[in-house]
Protein backbone atom coordinates (compact mmCIF):
# COMPACT_ATOMS: atom_id res chain seq x y z
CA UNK A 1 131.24 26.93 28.40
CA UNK A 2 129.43 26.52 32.16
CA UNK A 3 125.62 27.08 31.34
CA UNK A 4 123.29 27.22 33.82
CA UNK A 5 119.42 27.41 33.25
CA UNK A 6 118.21 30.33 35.44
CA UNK A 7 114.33 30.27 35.87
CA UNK A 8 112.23 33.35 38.10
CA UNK A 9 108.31 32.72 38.67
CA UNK A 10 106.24 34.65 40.89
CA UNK A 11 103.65 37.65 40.84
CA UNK A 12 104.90 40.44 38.34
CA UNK A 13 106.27 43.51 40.08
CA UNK A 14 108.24 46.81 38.90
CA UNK A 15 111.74 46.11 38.38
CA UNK A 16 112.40 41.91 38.40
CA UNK A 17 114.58 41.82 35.02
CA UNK A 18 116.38 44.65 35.97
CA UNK A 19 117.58 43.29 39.20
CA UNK A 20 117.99 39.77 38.59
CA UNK A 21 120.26 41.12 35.28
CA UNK A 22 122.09 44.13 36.96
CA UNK A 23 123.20 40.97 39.46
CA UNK A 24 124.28 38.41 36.90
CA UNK A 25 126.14 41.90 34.63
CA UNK A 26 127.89 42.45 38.12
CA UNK A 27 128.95 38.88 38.61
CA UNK A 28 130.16 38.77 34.84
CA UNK A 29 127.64 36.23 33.68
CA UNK A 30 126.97 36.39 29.67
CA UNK A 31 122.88 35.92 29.04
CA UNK A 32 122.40 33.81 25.85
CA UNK A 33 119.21 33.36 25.92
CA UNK A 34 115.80 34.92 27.48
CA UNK A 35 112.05 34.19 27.37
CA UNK A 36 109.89 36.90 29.55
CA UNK A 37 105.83 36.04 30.04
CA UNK A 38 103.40 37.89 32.14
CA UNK A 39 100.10 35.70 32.19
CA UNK A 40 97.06 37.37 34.27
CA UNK A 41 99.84 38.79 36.59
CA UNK A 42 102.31 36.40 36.83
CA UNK A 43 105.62 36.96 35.84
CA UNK A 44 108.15 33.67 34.15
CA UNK A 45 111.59 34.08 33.14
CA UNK A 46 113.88 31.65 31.87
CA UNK A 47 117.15 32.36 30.39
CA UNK A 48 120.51 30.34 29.51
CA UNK A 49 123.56 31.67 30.61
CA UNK A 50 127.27 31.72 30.62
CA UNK A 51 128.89 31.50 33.65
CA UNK A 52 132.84 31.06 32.70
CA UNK A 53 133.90 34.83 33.68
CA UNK A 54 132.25 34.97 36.61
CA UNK A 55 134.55 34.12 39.79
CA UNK A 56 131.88 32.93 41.98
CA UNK A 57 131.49 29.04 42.67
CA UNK A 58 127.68 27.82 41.09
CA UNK A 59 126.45 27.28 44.70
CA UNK A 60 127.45 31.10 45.48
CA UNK A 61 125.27 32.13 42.58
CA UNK A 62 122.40 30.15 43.21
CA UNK A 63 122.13 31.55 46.89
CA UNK A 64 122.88 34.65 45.92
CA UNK A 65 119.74 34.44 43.38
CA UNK A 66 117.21 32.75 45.99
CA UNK A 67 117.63 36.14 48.30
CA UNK A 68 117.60 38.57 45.88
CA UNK A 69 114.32 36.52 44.81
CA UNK A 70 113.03 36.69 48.61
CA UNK A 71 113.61 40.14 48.65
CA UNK A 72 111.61 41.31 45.68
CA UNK A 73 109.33 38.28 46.35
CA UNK A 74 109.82 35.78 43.36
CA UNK A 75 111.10 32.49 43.25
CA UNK A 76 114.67 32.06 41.41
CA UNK A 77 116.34 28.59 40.61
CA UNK A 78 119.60 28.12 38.84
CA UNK A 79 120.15 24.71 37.51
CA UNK A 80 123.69 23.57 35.81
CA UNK A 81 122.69 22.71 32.21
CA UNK A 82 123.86 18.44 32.16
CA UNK A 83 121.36 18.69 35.32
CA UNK A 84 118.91 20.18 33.65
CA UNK A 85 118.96 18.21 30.39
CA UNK A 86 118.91 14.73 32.39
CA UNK A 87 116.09 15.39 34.22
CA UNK A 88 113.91 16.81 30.65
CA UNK A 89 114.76 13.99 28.75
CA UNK A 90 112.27 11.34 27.68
């Protein structure tokens, strides 16, 4: 399984969850995990997904995320999960 940590931070707006997940449905990537927070206006969203059915190379994904994040003005990383793990441990 190809996990990938995909985090989205910025100012909570109308519409974030449904666009970041109506791109990763389209791309076939499986969500297996989500944590939503809005703190005094700010929105954070990681989630673990599944990216073995999707066709798209990681780097495809992860550029694809950044300018959907421009355009509804949040900032979205994707990080593979061995990446992600080395640089959180102790």
């Amino acid at each position: 399984m190809k996990k990938t940590i995909i985090t989205v931070v910025g100012k909570d707006t109308v519409g974030i969850i449904a666009k970041v997940c109506t791109y990763l449905a389209n791309n076939r990537i499986n969500i297996l995990d989500i944590s939503q927070t809005i703190v005094q206006g700010y929105f954070n969203m990681m989630m673990i997904v599944d990216m073995n059915d999707s066709s798209k190379p990681f780097g495809d994904i992860a550029d694809e995320l950044d300018q959907i994040g421009d355009e509804i003005g949040v900032v979205i990383r994707c990080q593979r999960e061995d990446i992600f793990n080395s640089m959180h441990r102790v």
